[in-house]
Protein backbone atom coordinates (compact mmCIF):
# COMPACT_ATOMS: atom_id res chain seq x y z
CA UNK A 1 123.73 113.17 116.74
CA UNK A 2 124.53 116.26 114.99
CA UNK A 3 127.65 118.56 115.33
CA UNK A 4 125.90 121.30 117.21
CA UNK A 5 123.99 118.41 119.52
CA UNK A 6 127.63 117.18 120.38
CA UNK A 7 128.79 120.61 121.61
CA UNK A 8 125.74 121.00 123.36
CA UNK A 9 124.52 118.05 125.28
CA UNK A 10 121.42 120.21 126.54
CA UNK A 11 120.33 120.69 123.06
CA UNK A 12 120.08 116.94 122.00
CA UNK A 13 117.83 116.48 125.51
CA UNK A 14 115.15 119.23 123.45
CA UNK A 15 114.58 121.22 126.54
CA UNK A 16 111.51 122.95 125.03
CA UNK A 17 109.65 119.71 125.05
CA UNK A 18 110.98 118.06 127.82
CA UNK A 19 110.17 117.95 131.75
CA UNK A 20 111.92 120.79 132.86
CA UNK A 21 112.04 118.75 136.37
CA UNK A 22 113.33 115.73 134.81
CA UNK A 23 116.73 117.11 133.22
CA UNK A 24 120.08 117.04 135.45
CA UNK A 25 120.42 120.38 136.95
CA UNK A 26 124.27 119.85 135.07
CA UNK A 27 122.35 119.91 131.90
CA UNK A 28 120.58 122.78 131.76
CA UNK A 29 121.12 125.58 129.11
CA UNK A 30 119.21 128.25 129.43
CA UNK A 31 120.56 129.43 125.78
CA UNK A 32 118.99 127.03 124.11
CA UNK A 33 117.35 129.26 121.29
CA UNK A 34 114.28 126.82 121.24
CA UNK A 35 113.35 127.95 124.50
CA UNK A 36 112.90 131.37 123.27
CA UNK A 37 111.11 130.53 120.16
CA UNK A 38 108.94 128.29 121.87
CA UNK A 39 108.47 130.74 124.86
CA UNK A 40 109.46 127.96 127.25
CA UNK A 41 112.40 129.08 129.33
CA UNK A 42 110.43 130.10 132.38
CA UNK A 43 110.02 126.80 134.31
CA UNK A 44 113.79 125.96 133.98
CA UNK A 45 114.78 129.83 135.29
CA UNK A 46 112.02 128.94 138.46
CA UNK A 47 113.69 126.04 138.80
CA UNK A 48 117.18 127.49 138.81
CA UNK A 49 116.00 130.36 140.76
CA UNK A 50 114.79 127.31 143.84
CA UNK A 51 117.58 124.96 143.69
CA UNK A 52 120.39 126.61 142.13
CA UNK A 53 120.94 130.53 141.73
CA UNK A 54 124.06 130.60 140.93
CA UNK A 55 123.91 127.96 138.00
CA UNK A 56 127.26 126.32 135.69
CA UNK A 57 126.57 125.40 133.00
CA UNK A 58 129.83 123.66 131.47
CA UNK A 59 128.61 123.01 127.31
CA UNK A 60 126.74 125.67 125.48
CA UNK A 61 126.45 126.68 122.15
CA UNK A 62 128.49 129.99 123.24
CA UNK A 63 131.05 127.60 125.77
CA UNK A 64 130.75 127.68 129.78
CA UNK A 65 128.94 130.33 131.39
CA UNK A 66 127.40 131.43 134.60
CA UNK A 67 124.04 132.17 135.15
CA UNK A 68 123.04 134.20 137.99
CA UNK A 69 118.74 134.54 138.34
CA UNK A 70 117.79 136.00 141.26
CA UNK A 71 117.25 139.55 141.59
CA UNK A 72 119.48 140.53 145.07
CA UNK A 73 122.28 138.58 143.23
CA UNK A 74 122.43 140.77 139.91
CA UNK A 75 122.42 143.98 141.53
CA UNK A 76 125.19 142.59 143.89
CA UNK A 77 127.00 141.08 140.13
CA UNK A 78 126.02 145.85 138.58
CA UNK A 79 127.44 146.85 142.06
CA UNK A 80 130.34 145.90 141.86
CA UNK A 81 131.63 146.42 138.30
CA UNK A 82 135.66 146.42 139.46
CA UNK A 83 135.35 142.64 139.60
CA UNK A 84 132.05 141.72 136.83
CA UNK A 85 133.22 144.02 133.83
CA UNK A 86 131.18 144.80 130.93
CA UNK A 87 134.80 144.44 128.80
CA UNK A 88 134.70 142.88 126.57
CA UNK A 89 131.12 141.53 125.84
CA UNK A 90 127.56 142.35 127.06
CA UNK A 91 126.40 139.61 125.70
CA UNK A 92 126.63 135.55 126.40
CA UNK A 93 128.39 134.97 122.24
CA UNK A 94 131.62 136.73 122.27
CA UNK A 95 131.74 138.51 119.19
CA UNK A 96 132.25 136.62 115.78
CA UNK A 97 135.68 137.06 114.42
CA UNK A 98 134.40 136.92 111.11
CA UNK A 99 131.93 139.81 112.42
CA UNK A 100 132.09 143.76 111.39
CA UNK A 101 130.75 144.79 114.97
CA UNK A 102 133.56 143.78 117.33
CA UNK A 103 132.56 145.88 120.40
CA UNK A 104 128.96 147.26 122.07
CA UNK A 105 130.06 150.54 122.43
CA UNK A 106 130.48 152.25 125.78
CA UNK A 107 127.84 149.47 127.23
CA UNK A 108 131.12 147.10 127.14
CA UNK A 109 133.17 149.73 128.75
CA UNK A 110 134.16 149.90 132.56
CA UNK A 111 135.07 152.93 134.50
CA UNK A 112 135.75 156.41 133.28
CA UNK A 113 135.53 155.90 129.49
CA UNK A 114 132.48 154.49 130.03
CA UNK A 115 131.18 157.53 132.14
CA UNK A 116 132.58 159.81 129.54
CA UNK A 117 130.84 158.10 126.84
CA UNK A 118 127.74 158.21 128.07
CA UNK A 119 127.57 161.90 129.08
CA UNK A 120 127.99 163.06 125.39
CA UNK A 121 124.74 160.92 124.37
CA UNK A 122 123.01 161.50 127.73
CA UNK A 123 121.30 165.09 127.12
CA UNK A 124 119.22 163.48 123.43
CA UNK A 125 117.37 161.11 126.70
CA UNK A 126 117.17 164.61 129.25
CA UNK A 127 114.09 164.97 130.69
CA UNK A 128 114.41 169.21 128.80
CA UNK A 129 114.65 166.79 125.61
CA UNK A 130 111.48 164.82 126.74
CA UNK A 131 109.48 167.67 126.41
CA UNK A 132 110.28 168.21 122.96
CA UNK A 133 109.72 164.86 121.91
CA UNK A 134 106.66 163.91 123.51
CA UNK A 135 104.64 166.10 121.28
CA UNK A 136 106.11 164.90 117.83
CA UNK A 137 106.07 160.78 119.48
CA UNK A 138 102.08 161.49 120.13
CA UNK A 139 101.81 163.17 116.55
CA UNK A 140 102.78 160.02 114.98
CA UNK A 141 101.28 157.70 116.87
CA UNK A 142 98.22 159.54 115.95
CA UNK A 143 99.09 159.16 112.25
CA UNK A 144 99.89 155.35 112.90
CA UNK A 145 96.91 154.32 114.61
CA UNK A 146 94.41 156.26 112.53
CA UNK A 147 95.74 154.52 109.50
CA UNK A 148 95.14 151.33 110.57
CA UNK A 149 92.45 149.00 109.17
CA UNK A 150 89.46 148.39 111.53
CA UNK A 151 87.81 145.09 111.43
CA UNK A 152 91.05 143.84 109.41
CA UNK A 153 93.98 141.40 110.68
CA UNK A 154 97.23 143.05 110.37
CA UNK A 155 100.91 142.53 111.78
CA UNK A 156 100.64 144.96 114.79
CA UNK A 157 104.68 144.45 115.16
CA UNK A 158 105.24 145.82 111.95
CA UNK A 159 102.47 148.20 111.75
CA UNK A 160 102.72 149.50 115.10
CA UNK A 161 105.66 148.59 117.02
CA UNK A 162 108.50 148.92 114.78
CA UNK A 163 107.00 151.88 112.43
CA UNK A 164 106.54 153.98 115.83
CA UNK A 165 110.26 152.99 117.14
CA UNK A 166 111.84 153.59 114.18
CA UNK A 167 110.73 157.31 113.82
CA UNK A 168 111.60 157.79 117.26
CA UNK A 169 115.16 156.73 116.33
CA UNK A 170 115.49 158.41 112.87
CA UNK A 171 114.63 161.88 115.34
CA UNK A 172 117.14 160.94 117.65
CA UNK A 173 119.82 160.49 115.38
CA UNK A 174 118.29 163.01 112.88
CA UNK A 175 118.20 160.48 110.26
CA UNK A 176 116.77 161.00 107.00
CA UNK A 177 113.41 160.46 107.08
CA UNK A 178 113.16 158.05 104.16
CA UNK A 179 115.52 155.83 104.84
CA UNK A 180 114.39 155.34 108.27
CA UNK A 181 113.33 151.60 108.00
CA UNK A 182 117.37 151.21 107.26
CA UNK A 183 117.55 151.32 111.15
CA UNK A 184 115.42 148.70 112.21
CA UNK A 185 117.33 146.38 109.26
CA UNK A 186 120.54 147.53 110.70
CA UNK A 187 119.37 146.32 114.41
CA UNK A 188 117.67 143.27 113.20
CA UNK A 189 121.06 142.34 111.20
CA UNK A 190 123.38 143.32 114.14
CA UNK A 191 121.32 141.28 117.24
CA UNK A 192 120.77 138.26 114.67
CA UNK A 193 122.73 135.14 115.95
CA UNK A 194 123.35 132.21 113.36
CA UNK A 195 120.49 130.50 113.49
CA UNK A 196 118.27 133.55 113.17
CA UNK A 197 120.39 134.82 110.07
CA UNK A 198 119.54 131.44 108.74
CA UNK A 199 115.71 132.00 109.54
CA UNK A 200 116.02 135.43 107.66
CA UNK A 201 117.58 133.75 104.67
CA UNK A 202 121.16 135.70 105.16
CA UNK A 203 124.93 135.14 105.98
CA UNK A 204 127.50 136.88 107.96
CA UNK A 205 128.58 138.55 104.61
CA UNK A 206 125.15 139.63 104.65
CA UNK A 207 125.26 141.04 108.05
CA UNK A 208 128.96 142.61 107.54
CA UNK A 209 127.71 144.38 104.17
CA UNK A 210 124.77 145.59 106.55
CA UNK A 211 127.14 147.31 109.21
CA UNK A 212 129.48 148.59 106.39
CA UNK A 213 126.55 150.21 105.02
CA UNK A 214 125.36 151.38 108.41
CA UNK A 215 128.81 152.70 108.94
CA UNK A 216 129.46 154.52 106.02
CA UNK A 217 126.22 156.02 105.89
CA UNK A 218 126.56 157.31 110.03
CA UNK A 219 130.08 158.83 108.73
CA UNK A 220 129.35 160.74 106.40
CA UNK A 221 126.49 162.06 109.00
CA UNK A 222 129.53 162.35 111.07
CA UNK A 223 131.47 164.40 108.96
CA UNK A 224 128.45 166.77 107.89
CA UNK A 225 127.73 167.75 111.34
CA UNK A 226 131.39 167.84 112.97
CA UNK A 227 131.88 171.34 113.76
CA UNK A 228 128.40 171.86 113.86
CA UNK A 229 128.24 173.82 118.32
CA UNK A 230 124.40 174.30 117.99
CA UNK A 231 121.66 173.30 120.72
CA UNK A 232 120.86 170.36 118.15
CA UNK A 233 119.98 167.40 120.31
CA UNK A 234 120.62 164.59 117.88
CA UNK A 235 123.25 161.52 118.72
CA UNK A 236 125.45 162.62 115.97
CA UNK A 237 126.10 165.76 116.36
CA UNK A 238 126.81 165.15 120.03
CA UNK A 239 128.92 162.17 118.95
CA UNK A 240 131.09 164.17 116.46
CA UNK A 241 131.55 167.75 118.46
CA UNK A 242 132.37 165.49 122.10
CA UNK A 243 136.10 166.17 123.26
CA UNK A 244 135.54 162.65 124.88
CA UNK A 245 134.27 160.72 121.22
CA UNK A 246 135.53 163.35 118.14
CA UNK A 247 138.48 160.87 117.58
CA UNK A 248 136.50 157.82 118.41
CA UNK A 249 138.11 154.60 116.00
CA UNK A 250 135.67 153.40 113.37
CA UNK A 251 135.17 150.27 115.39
CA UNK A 252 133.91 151.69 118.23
CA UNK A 253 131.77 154.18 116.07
CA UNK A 254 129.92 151.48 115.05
CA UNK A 255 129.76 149.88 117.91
CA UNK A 256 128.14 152.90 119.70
CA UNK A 257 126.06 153.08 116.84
CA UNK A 258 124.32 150.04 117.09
CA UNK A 259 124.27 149.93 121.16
CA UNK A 260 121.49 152.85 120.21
CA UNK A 261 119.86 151.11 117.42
CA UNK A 262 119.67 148.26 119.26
CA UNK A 263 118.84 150.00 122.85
CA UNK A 264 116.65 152.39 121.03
CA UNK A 265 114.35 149.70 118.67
CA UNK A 266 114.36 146.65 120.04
CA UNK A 267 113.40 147.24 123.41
CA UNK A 268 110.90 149.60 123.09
CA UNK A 269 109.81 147.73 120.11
CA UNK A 270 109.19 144.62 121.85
CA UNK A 271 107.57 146.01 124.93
CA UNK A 272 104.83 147.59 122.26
CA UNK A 273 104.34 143.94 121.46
CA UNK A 274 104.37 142.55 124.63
CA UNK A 275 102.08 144.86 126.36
CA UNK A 276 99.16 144.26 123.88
CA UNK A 277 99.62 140.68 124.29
CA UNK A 278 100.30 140.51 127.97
CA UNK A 279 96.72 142.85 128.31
CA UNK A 280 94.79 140.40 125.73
CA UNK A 281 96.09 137.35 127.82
CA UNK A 282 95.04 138.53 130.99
CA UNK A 283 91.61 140.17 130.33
CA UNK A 284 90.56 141.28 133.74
CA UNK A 285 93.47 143.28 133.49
CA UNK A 286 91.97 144.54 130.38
CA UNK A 287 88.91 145.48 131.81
CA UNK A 288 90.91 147.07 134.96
CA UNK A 289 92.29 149.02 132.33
CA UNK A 290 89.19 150.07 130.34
CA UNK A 291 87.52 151.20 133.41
CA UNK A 292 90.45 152.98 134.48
CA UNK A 293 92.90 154.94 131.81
CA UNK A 294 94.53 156.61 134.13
CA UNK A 295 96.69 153.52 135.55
CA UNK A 296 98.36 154.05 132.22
CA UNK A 297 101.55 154.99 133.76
CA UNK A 298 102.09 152.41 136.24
CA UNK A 299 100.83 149.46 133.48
CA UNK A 300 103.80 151.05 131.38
CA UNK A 301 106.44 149.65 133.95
CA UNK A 302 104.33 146.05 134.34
CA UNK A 303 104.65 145.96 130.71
CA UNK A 304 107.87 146.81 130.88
CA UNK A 305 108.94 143.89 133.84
CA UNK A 306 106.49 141.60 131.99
CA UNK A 307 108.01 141.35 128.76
CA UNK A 308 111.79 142.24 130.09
CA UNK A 309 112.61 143.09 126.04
CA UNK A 310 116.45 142.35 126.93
CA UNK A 311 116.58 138.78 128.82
CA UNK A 312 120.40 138.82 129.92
CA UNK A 313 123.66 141.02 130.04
CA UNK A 314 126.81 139.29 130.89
CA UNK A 315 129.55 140.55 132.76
CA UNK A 316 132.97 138.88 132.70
CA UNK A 317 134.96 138.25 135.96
CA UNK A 318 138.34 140.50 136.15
CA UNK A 319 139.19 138.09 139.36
CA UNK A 320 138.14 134.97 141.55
CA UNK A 321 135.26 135.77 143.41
CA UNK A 322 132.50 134.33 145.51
CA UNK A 323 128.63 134.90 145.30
CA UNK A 324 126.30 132.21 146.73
CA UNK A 325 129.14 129.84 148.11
CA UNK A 326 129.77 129.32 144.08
CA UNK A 327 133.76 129.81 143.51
CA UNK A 328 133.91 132.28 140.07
CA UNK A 329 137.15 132.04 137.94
CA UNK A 330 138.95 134.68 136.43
CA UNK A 331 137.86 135.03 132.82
CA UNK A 332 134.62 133.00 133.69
CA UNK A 333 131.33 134.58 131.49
CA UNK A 334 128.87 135.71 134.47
CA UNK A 335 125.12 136.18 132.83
CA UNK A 336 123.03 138.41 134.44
CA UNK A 337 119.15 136.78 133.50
CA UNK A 338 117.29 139.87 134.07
CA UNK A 339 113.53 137.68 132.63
CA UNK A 340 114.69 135.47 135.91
CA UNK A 341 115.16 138.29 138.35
CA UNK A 342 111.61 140.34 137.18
CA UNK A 343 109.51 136.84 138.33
CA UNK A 344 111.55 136.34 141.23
CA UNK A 345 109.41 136.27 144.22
CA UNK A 346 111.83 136.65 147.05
CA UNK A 347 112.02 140.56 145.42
CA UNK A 348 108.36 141.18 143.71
CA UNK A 349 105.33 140.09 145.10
CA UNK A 350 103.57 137.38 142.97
CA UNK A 351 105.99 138.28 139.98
CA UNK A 352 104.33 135.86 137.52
CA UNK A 353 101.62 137.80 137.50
CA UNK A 354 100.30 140.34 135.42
CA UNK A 355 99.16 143.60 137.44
CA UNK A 356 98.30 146.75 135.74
CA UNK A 357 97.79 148.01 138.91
CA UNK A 358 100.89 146.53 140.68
CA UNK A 359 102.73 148.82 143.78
CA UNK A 360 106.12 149.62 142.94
CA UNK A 361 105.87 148.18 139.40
CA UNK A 362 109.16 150.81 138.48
CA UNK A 363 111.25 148.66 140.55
CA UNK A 364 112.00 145.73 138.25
CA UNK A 365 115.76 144.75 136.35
CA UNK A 366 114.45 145.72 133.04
CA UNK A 367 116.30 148.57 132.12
CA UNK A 368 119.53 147.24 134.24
CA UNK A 369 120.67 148.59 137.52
CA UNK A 370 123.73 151.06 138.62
CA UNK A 371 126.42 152.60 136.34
CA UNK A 372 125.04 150.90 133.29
CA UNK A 373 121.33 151.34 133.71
CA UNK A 374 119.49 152.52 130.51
CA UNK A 375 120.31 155.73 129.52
CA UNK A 376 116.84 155.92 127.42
CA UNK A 377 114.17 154.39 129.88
CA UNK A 378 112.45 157.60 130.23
CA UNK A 379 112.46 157.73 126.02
CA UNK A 380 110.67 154.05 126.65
CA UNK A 381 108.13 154.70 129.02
CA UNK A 382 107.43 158.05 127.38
CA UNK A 383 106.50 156.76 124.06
CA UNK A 384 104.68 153.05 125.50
CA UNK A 385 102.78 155.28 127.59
CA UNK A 386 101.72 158.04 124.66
CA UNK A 387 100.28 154.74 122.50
CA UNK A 388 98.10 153.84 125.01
CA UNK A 389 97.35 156.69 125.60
CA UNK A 390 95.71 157.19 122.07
CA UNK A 391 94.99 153.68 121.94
CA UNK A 392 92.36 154.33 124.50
CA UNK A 393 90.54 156.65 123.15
CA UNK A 394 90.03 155.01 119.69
CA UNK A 395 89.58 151.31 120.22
CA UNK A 396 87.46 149.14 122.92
CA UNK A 397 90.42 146.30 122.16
CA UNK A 398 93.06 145.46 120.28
CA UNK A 399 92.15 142.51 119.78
CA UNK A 400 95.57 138.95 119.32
CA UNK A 401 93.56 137.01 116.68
CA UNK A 402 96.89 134.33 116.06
CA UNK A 403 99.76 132.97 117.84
CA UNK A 404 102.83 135.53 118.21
CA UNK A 405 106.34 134.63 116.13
CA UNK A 406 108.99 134.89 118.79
CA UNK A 407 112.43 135.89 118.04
CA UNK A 408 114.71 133.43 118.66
CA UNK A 409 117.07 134.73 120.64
CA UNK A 410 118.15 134.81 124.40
CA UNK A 411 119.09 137.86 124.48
CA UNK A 412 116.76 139.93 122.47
CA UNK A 413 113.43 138.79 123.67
CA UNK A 414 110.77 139.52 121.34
CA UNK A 415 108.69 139.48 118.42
CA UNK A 416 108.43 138.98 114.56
CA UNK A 417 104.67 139.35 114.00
CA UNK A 418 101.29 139.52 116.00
CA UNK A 419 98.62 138.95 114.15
CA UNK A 420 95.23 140.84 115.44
CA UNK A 421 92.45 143.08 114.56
CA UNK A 422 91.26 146.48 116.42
CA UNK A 423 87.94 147.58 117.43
CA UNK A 424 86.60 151.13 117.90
CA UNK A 425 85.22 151.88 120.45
């Protein structure tokens, strides 16, 4: 049995190729990165959602850890943030030690800091802002999807999804233009766990180089535009000219920096993915959607609930608590599975299914809930539902000719390629 096996009894049981109904409820590990990879977590979280909600799991890869699946339960865990803080991870690893990003920015801040925070990036995500932005988002994805090659297989992640992301990020932070595809490397580096550094052929001195670079390059941004009292809505001039974040320590620059890579790219990113491959394998809902363009909106938040881009956030319990009967330490990791809550069916009529068309679809865990919900979900919605918008009225289908590559990774749930083709209409 290998080292990692040892730590991790779930991992030597191969979860993603056993019965899910046949493992000890004890031995369940819903972090097991072949579960992602292999896109097999979902009968375990159904299972944990039936007999156990509120789920222990004593022997991970990242130590013991709660999960908590149901939907009612993880807005109770964002109501209440005085006893689940954010502080001092968001996520189920606690930061590597050897690691250049040591915080998440205000996402892994509590109270008034965090409030603060957030209000000097808020106004780039304003719905005044939206209007602005809509316009240049539907220019490019113009330019994107004319370019592509008809009757030709191509990687629609990196042709499509990142390439439409990114520029929506290099506007928001006013990046140069050029150097945009820097971003997306700098959020791919920062989200990549161990195993997927491995998978990319890096290190951690790999990644650290990549957030030094990211770092010095946002500074000297940073210093350029301090001083700068214009209308310009970009994050670093907001950043830099912010009574609350002028004097803001170069850790927790970076760390902000990356919480809007990351929250910027990879979600949106992966819903792009997700929705084309959701739509391709349920083709009635295809054809709903053909006959019917207008639904566009509302299939934006399905895709959105469907492919739930971020599967977990953790919180961290500040005292001992209660929820479900289950008795919560002090200190204990508390992981909110929002890919559990969006197919529970106590909270969303027949949630494992795909429904363009669905009533209510806006009111899924997605984008979070309460104090910390995402500050860019309108930036999201906007620019999934401007692509499919265009996508419409140049192709009968875009066509998933090949398996996807997942990423593997339980927190960031997404993609690496899609292979297909698209057909005009």
């Amino acid at each position: 049995m290998s080292e990692s096996a040892q730590a991790n009894p779930a991992a030597s049981l191969n979860q993603s190729t056993a019965d899910p109904a046949s493992i000890p409820l004890d031995r369940i590990d819903v972090t097991d990165s072949e579960l992602w990879v292999t896109d097999t977590h979902w009968p375990y979280f159904e299972r944990l959602r039936n007999e156990d909600p509120v789920h222990y799991c004593a022997e991970s890869e990242f130590g013991p850890y709660w999960s908590v699946t149901k939907y009612d339960d993880i807005v109770y865990v964002e109501k209440n943030p005085e006893i689940f803080s954010s502080m001092p991870a968001i996520t189920v690893a606690d930061p590597n030690p050897e690691s250049e990003v040591q915080n998440a920015g205000f996402i892994s801040m509590d109270g008034p800091r965090h409030t603060a925070h957030r209000k000097v990036v808020q106004p780039v995500s304003s719905p005044r802002n939206l209007k602005f932005l809509e316009p240049i988002v539907r220019e490019r994805v113009i330019e994107i999807l004319d370019g592509l090659p008809v009757g030709e297989t191509f990687n629609w992640v990196d042709r499509v999804s990142i390439e439409l992301t990114t520029g929506m990020l290099a506007t928001m932070f006013d990046f140069p233009w050029d150097e945009r595809r820097k971003l997306t490397y700098w959020s791919d580096m920062a989200t990549a766990g161990d195993e997927q550094l491995a998978e990319m052929g890096k290190t951690i001195e790999d990644r650290n180089a990549a957030m030094r670079e990211c770092l010095d390059t946002f500074t000297r941004l940073w210093n350029e535009r301090r001083g700068n009292r214009t209308e310009s809505l970009d994050f670093i001039t907001a950043l830099s000219n912010s009574d609350a974040t002028q004097d803001l320590d170069p850790t927790t620059y970076l760390g902000t920096l990356i919480l809007l890579i990351v929250g910027g790219n990879d979600t949106t990113r992966n819903s792009i993915t997700g929705g084309v491959l959701a739509l391709n394998e349920n083709p009635d809902q295809y054809d709903k959607l053909r006959a019917d363009p207008s639904i566009i909106p509302n299939m934006v938040s399905e895709i959105i609930r469907w492919q739930t881009p971020l599967a977990h956030m953790r919180r961290t319990a500040t005292q001992d608590t209660e929820l479900r009967g289950k008795t919560i330490k002090k200190g204990d990791k508390v992981v909110m599975w929002y890919v559990s809550a969006n197919r529970d069916e106590d909270a969303i009529p027949r949630a494992n299914e795909f429904l363009i068309d669905r009533e209510n679809a806006s009111q899924h865990l997605s984008f979070g809930w309460g104090v910390h919900f995402c500050m860019g979900s309108r930036i999201a919605e906007m620019q999934v539902r401007v692509l499919w918008e265009e996508i419409m009225k140049r192709f009968s289908k875009v066509e998933v000719v090949g398996p996807p590559v997942r990423v593997r990774s339980g927190f960031v749930k997404g993609y690496h390629e899609l292979p297909v083709r698209v057909h005009p209409l």
